[in-house]
PDB file of N, CA and C in Angstrom:
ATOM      1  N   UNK A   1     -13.331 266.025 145.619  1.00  0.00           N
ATOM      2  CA  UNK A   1     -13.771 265.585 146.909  1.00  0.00           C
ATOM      3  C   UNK A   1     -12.988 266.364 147.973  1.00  0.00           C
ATOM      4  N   UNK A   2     -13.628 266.922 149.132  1.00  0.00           N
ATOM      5  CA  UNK A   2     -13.238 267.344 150.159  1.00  0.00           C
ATOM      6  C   UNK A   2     -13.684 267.053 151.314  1.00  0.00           C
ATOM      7  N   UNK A   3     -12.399 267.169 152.127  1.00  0.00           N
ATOM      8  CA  UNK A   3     -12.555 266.752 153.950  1.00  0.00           C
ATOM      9  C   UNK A   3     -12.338 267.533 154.518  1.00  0.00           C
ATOM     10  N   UNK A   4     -12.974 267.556 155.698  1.00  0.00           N
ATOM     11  CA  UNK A   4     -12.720 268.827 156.835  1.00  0.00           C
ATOM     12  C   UNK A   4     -12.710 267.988 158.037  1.00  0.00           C
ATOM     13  N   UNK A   5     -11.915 268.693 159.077  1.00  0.00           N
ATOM     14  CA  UNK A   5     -12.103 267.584 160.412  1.00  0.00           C
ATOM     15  C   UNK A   5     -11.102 267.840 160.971  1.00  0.00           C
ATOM     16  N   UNK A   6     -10.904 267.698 162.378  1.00  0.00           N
ATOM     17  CA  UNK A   6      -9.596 267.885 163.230  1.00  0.00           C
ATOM     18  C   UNK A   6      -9.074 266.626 163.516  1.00  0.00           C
ATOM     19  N   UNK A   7      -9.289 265.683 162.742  1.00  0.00           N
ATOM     20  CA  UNK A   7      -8.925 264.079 163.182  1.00  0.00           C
ATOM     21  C   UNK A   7      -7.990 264.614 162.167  1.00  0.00           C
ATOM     22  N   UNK A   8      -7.193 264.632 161.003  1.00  0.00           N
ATOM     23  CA  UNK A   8      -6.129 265.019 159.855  1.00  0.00           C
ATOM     24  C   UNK A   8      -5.631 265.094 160.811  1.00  0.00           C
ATOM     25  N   UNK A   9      -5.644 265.845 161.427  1.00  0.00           N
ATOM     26  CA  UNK A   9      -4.194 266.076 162.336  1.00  0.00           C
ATOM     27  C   UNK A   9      -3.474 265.244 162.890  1.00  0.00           C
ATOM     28  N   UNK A  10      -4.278 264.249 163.698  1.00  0.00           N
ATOM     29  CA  UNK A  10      -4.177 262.807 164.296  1.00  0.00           C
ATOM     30  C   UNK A  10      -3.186 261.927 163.251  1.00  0.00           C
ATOM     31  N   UNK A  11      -3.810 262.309 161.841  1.00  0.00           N
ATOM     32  CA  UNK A  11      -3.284 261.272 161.224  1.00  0.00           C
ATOM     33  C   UNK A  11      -2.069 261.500 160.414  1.00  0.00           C
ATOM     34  N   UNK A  12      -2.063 262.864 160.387  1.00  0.00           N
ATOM     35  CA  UNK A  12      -1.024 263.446 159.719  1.00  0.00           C
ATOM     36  C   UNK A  12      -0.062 264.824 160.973  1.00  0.00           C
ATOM     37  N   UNK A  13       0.733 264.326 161.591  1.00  0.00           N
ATOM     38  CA  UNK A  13       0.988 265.070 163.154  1.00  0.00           C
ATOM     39  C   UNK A  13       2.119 266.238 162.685  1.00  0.00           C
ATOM     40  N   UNK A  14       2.592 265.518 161.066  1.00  0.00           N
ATOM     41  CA  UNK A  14       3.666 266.509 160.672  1.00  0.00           C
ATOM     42  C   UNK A  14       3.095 268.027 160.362  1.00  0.00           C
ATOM     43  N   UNK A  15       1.614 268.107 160.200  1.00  0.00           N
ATOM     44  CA  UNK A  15       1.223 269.618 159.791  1.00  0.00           C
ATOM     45  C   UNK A  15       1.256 270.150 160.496  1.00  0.00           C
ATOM     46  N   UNK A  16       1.221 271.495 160.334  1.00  0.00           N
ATOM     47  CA  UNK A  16       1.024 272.677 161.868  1.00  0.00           C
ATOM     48  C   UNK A  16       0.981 273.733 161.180  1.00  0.00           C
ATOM     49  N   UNK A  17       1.288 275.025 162.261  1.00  0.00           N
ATOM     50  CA  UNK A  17       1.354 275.914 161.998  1.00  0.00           C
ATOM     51  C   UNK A  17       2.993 276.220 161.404  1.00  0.00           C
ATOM     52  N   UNK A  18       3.057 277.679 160.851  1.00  0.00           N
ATOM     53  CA  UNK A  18       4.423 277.884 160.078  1.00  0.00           C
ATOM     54  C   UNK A  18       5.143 277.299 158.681  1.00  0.00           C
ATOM     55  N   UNK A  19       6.069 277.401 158.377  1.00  0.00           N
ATOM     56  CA  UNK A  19       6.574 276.987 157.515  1.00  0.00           C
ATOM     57  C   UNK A  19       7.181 275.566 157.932  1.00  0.00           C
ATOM     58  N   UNK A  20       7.149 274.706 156.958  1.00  0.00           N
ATOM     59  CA  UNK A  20       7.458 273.110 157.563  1.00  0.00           C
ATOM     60  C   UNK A  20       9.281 272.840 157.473  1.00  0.00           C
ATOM     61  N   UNK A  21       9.927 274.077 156.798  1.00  0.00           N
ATOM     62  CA  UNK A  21      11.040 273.670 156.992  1.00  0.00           C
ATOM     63  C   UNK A  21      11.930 274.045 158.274  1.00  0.00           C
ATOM     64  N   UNK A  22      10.816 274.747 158.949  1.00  0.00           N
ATOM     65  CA  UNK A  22      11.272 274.795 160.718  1.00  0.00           C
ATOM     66  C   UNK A  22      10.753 274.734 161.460  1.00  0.00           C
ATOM     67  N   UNK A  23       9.633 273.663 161.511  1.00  0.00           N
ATOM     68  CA  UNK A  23       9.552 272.933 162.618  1.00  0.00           C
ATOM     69  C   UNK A  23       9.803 271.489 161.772  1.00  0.00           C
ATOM     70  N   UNK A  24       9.758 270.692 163.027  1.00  0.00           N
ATOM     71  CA  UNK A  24      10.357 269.719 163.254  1.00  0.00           C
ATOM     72  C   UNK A  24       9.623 268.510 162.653  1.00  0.00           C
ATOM     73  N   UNK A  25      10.043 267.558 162.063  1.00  0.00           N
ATOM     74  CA  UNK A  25       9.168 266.905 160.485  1.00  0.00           C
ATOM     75  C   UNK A  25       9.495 265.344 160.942  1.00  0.00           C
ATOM     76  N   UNK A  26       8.350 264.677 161.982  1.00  0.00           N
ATOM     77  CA  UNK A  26       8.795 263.331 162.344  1.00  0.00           C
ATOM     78  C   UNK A  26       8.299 262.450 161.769  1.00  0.00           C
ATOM     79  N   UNK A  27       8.249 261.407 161.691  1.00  0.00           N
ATOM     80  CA  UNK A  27       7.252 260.077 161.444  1.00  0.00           C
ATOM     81  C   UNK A  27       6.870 259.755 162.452  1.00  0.00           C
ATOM     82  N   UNK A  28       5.691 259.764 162.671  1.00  0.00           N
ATOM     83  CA  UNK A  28       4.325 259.124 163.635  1.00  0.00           C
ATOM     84  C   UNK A  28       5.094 257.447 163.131  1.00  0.00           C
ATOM     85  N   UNK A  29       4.920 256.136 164.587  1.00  0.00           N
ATOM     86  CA  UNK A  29       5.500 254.649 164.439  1.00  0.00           C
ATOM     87  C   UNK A  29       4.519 254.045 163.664  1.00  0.00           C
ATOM     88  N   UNK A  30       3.076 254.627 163.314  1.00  0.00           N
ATOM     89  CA  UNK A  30       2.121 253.810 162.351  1.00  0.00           C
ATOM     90  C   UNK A  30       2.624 254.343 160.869  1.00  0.00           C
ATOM     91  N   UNK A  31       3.119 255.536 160.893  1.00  0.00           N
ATOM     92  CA  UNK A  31       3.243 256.483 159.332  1.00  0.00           C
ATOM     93  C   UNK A  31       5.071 255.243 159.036  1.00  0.00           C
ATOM     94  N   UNK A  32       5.875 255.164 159.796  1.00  0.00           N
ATOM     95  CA  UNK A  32       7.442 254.653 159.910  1.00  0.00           C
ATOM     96  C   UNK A  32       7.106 253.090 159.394  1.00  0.00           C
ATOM     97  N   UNK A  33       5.892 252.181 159.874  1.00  0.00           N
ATOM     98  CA  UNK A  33       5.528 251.169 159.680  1.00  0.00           C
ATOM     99  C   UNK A  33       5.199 250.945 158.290  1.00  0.00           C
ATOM    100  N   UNK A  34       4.468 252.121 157.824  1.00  0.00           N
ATOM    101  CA  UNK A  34       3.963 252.013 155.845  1.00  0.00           C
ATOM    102  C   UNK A  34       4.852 252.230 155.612  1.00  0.00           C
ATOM    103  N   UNK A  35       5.775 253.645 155.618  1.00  0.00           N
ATOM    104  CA  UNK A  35       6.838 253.579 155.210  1.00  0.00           C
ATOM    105  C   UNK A  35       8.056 252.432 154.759  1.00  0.00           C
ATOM    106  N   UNK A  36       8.147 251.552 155.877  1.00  0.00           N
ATOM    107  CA  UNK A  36       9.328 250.642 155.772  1.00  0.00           C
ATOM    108  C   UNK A  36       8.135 249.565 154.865  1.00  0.00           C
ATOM    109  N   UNK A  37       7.028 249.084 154.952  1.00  0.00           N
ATOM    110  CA  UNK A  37       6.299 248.479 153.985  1.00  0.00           C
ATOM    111  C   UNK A  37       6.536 248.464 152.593  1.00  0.00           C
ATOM    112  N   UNK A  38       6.079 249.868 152.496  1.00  0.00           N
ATOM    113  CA  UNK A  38       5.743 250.806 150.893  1.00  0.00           C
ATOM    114  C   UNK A  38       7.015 251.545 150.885  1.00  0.00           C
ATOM    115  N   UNK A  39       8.195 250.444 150.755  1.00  0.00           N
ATOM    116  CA  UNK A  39       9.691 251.621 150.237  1.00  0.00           C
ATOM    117  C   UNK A  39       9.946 252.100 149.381  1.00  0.00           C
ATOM    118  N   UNK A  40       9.110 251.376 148.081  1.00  0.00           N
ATOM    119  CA  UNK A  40       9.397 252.225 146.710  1.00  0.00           C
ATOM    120  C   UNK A  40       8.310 253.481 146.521  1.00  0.00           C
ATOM    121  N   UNK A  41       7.318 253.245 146.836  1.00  0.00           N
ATOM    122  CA  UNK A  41       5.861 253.721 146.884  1.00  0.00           C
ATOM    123  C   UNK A  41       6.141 255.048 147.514  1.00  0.00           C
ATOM    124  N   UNK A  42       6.815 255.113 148.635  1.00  0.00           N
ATOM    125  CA  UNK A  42       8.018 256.227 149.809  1.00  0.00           C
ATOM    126  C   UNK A  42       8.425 257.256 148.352  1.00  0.00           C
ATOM    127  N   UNK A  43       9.584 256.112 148.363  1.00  0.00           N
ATOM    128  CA  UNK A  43      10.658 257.196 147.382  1.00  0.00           C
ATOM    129  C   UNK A  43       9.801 257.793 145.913  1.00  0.00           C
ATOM    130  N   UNK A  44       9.076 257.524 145.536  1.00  0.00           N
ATOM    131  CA  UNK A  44       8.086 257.851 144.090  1.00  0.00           C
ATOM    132  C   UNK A  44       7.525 258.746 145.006  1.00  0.00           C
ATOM    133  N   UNK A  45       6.616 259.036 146.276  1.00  0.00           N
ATOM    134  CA  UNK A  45       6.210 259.628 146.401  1.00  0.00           C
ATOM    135  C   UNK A  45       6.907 261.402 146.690  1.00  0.00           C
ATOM    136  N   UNK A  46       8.162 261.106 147.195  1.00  0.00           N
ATOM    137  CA  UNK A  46       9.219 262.092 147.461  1.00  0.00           C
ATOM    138  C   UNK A  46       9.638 262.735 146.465  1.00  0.00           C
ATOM    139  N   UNK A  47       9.613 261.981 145.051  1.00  0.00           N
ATOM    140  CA  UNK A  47      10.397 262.374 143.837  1.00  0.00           C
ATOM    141  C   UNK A  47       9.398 262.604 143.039  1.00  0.00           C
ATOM    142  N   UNK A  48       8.055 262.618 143.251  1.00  0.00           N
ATOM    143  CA  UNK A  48       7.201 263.516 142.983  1.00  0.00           C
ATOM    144  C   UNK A  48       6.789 264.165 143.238  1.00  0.00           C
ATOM    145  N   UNK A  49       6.926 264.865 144.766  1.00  0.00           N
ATOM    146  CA  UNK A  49       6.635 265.996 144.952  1.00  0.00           C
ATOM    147  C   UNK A  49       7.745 266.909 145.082  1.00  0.00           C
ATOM    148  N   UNK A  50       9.210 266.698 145.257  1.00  0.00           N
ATOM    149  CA  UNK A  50      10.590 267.521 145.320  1.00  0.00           C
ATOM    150  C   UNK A  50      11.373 266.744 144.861  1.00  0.00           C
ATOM    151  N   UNK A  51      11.281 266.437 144.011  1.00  0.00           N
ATOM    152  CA  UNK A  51      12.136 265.388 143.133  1.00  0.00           C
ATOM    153  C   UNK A  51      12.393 265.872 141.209  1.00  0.00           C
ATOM    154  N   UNK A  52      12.899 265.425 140.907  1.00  0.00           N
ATOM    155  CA  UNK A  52      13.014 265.577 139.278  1.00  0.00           C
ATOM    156  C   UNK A  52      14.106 264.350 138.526  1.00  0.00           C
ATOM    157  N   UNK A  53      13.982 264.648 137.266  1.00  0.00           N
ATOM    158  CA  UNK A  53      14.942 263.514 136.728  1.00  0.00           C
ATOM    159  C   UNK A  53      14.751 264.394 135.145  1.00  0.00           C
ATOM    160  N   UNK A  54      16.734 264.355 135.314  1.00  0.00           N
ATOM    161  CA  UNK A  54      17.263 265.337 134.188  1.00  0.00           C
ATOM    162  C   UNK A  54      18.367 264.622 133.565  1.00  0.00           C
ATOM    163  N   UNK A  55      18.949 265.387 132.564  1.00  0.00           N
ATOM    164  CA  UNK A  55      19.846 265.083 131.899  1.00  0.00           C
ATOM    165  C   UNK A  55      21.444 265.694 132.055  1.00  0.00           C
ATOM    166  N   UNK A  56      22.470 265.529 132.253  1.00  0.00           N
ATOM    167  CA  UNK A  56      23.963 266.018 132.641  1.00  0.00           C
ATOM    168  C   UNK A  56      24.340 266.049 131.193  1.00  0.00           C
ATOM    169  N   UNK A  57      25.479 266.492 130.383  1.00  0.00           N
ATOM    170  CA  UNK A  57      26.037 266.061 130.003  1.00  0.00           C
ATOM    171  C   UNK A  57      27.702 266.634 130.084  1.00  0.00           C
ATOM    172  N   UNK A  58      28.226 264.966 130.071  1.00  0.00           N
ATOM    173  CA  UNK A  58      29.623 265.051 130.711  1.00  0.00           C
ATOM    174  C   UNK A  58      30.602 264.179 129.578  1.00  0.00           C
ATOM    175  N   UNK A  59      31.586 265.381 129.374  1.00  0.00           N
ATOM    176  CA  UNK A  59      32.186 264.632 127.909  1.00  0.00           C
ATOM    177  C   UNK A  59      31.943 264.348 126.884  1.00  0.00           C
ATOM    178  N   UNK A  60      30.640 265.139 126.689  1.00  0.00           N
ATOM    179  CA  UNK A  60      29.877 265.088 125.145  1.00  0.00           C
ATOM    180  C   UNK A  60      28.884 263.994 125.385  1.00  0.00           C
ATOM    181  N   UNK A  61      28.737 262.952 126.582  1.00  0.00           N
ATOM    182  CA  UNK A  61      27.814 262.152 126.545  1.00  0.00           C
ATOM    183  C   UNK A  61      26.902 262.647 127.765  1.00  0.00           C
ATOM    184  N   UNK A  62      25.684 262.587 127.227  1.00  0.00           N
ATOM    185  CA  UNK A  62      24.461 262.539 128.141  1.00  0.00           C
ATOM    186  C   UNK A  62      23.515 261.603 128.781  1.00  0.00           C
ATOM    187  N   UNK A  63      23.558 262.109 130.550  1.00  0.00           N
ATOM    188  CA  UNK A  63      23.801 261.399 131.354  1.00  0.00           C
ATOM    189  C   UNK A  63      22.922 261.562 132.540  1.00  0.00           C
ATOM    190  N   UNK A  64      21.630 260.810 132.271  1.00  0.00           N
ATOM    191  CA  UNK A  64      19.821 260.792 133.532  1.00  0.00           C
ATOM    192  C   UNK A  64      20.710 261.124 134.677  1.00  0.00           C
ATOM    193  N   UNK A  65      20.062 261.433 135.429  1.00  0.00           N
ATOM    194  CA  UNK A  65      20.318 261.550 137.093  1.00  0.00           C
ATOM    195  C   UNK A  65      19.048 261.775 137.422  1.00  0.00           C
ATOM    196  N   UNK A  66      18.952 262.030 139.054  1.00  0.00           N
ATOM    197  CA  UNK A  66      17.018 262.302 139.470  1.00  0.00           C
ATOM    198  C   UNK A  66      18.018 263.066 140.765  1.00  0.00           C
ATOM    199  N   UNK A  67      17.364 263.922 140.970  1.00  0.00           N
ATOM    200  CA  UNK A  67      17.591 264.937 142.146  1.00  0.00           C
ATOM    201  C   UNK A  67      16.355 265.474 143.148  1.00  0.00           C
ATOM    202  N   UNK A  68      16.712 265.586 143.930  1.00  0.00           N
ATOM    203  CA  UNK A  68      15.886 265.914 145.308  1.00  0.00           C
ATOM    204  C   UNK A  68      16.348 266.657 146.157  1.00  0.00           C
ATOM    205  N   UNK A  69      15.430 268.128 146.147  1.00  0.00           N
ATOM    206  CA  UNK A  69      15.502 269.185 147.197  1.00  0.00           C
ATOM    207  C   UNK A  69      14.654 269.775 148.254  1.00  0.00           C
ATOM    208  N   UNK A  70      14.951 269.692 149.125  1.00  0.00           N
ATOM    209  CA  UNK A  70      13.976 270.200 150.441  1.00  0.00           C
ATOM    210  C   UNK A  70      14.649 271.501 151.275  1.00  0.00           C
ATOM    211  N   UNK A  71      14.248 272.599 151.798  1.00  0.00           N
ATOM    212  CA  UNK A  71      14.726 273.134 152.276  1.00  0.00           C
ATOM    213  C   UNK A  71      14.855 272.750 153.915  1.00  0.00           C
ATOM    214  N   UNK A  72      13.626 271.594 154.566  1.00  0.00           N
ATOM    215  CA  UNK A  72      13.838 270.836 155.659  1.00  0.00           C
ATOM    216  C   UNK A  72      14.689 269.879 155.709  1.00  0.00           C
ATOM    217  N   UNK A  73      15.590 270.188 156.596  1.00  0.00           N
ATOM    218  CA  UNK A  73      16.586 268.959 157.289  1.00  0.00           C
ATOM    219  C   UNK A  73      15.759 267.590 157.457  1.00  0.00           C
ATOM    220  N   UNK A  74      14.988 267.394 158.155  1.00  0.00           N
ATOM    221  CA  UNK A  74      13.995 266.313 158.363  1.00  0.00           C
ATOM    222  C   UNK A  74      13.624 265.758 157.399  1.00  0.00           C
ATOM    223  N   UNK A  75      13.448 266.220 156.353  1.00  0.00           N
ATOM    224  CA  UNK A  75      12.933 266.331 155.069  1.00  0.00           C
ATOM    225  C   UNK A  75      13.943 265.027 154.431  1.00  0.00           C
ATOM    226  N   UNK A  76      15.163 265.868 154.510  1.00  0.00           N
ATOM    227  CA  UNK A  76      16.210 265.538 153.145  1.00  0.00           C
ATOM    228  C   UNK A  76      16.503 264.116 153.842  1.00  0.00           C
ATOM    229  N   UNK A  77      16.502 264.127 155.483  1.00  0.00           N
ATOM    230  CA  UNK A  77      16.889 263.016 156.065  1.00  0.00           C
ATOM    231  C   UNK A  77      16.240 261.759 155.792  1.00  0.00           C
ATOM    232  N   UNK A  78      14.624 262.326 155.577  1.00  0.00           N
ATOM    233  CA  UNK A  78      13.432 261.169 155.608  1.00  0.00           C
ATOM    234  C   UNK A  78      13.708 260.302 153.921  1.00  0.00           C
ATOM    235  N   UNK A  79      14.302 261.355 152.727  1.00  0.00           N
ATOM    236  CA  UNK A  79      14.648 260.835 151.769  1.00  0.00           C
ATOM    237  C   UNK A  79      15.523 260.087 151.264  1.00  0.00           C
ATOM    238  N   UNK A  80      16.701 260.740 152.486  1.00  0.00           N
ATOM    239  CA  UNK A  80      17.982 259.846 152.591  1.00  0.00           C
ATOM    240  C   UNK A  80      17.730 258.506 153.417  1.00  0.00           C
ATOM    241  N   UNK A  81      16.964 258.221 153.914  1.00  0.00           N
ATOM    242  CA  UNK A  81      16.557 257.119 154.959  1.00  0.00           C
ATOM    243  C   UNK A  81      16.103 256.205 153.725  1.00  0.00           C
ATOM    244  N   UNK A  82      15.066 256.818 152.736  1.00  0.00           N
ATOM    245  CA  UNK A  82      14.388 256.223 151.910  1.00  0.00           C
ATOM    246  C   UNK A  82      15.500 255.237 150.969  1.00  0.00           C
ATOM    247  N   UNK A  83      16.421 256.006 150.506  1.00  0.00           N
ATOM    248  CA  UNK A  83      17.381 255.909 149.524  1.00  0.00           C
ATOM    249  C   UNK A  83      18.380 254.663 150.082  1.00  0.00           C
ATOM    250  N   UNK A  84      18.951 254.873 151.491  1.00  0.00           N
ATOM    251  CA  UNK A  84      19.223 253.416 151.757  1.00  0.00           C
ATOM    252  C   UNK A  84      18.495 252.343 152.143  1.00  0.00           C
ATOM    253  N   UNK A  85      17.455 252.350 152.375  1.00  0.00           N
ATOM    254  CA  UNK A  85      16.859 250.985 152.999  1.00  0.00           C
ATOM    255  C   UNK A  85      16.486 250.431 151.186  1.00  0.00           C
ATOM    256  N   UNK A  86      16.548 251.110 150.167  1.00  0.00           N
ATOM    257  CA  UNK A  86      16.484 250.704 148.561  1.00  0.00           C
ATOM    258  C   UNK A  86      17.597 250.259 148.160  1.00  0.00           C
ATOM    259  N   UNK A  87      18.952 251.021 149.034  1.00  0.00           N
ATOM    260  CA  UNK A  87      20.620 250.379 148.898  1.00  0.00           C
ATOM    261  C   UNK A  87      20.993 251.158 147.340  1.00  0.00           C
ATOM    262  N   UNK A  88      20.640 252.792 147.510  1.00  0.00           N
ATOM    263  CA  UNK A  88      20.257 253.695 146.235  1.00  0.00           C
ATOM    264  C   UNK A  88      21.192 254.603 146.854  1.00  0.00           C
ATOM    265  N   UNK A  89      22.512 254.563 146.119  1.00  0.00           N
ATOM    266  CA  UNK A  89      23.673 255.666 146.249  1.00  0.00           C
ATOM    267  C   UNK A  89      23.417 256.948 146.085  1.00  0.00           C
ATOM    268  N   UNK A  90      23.874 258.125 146.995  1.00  0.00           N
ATOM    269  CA  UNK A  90      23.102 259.328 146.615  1.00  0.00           C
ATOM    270  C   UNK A  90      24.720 260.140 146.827  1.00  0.00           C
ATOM    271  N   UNK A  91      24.263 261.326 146.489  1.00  0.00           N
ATOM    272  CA  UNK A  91      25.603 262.596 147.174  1.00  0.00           C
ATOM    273  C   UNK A  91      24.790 263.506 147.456  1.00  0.00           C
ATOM    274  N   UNK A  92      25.383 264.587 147.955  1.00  0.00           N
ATOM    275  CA  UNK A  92      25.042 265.551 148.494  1.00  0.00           C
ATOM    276  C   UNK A  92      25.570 267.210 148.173  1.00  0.00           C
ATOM    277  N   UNK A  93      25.193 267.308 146.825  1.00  0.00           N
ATOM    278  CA  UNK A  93      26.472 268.652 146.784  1.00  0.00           C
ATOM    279  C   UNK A  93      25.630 270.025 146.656  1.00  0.00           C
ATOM    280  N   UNK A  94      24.685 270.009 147.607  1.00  0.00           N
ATOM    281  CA  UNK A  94      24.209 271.006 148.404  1.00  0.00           C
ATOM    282  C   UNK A  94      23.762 270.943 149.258  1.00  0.00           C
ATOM    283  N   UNK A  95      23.859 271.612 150.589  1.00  0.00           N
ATOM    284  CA  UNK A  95      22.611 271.811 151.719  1.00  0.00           C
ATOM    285  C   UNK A  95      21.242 271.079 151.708  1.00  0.00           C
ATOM    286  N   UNK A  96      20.701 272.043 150.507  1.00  0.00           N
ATOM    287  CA  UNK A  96      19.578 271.275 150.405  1.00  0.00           C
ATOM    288  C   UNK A  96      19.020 270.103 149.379  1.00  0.00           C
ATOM    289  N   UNK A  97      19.953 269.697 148.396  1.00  0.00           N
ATOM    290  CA  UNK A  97      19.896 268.909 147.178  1.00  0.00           C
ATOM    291  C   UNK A  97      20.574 266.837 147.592  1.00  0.00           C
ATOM    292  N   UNK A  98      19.920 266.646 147.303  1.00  0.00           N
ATOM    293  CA  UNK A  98      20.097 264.974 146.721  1.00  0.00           C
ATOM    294  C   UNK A  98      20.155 264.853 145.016  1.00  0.00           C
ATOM    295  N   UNK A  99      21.503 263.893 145.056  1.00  0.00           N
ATOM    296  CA  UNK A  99      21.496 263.619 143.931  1.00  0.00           C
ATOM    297  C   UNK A  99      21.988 262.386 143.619  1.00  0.00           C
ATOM    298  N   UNK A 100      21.196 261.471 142.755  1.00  0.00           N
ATOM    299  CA  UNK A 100      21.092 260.063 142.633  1.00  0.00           C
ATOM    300  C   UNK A 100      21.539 260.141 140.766  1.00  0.00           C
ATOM    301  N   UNK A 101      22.944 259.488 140.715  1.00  0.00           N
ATOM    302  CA  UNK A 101      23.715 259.806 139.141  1.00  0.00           C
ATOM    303  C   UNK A 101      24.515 258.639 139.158  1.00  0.00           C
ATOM    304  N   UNK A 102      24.579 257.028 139.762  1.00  0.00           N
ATOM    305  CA  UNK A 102      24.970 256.319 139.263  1.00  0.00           C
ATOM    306  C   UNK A 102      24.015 255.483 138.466  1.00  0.00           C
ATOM    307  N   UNK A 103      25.139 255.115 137.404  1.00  0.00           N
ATOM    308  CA  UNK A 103      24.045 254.923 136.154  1.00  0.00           C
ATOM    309  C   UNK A 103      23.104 253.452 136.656  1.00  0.00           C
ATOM    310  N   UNK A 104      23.987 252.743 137.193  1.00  0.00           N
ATOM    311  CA  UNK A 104      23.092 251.475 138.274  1.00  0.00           C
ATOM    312  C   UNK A 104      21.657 251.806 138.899  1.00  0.00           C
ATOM    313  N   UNK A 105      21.687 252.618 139.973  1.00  0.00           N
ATOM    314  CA  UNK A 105      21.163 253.453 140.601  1.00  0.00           C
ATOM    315  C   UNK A 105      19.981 253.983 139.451  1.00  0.00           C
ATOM    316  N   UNK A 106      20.071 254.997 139.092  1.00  0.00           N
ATOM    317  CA  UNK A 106      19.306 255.528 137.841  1.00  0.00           C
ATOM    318  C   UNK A 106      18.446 254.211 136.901  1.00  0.00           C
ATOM    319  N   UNK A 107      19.686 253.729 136.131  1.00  0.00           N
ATOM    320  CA  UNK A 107      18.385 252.066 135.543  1.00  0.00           C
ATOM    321  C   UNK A 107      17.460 251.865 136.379  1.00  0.00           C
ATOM    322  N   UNK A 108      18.111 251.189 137.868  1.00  0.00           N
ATOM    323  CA  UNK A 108      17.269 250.918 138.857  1.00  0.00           C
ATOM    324  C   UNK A 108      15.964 251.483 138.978  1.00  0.00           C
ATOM    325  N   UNK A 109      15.957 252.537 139.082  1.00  0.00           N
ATOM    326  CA  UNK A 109      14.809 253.859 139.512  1.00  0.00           C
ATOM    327  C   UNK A 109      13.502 253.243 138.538  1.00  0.00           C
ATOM    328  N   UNK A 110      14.201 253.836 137.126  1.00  0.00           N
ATOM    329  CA  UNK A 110      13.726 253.644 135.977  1.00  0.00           C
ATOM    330  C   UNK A 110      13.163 253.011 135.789  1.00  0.00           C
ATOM    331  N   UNK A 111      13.620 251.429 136.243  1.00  0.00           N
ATOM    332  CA  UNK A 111      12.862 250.296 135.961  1.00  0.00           C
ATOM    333  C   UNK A 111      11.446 250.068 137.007  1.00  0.00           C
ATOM    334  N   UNK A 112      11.841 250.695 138.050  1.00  0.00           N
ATOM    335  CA  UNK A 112      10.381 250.852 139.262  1.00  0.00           C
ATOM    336  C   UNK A 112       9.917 251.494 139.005  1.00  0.00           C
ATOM    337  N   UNK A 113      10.200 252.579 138.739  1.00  0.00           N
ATOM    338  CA  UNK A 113       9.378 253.746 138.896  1.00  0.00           C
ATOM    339  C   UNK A 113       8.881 253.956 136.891  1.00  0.00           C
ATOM    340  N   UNK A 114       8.374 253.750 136.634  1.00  0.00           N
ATOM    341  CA  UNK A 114       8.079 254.419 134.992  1.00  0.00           C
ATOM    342  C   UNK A 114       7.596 255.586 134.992  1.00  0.00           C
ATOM    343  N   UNK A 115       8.229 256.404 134.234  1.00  0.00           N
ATOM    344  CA  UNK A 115       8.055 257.890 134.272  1.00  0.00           C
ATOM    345  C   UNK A 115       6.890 258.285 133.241  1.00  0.00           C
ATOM    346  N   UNK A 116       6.632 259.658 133.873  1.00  0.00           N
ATOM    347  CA  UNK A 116       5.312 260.408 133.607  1.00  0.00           C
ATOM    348  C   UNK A 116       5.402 260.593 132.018  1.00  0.00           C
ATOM    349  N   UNK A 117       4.463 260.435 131.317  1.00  0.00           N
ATOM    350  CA  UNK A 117       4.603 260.915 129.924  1.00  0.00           C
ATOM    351  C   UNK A 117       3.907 262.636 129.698  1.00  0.00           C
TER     352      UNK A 117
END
């Protein structure tokens, strides 16, 4: 199925022209409203499109984590926004990377989110 139309835009204000990791990546107050609604629905949707969930291993034991990279600031912010209003511990040990590795945290995920087979 396909749509064509200059109303998308209306509804989606984050598209434009250029690359999206420089311009400026807001939430429209109707898009901020689902959002804070649909918080898990949010974060599944983020961690499926720049998201993953891997394995560490540290000390001979192996160890899930789920990570998230954007090269937009706006981006990483809108995920990090996501991650606390869930009360979902994250770090940051890149620029552009999120990384969610407490094992709390992780169950957590797990148990909402059921992963892709």
């Amino acid at each position: 199925m396909n749509s064509y139309g200059i109303r998308w835009l209306q509804l989606f204000p984050q598209h434009g022209p250029g690359r999206k990791h420089t311009r400026q990546i807001v939430l429209a107050p109707w898009q901020q409203v689902l959002v804070e609604r649909y918080k898990w629905e949010f974060f599944r949707g983020c961690l499926d499109s720049e998201g993953s969930r891997s394995r560490r291993i540290v000390g001979g034991k192996n160890y899930p984590f789920y990570s998230f990279s954007n090269e937009s600031e706006d981006i990483i912010d809108l995920f990090k926004s996501a991650c606390d209003r869930l009360g979902i511990h994250y770090t940051r040990p890149r620029r552009n990377v999120i990384s969610i590795a407490k094992r709390a945290d992780v169950t957590r995920i797990d148990a909402q989110l059921p992963r892709k087979s």
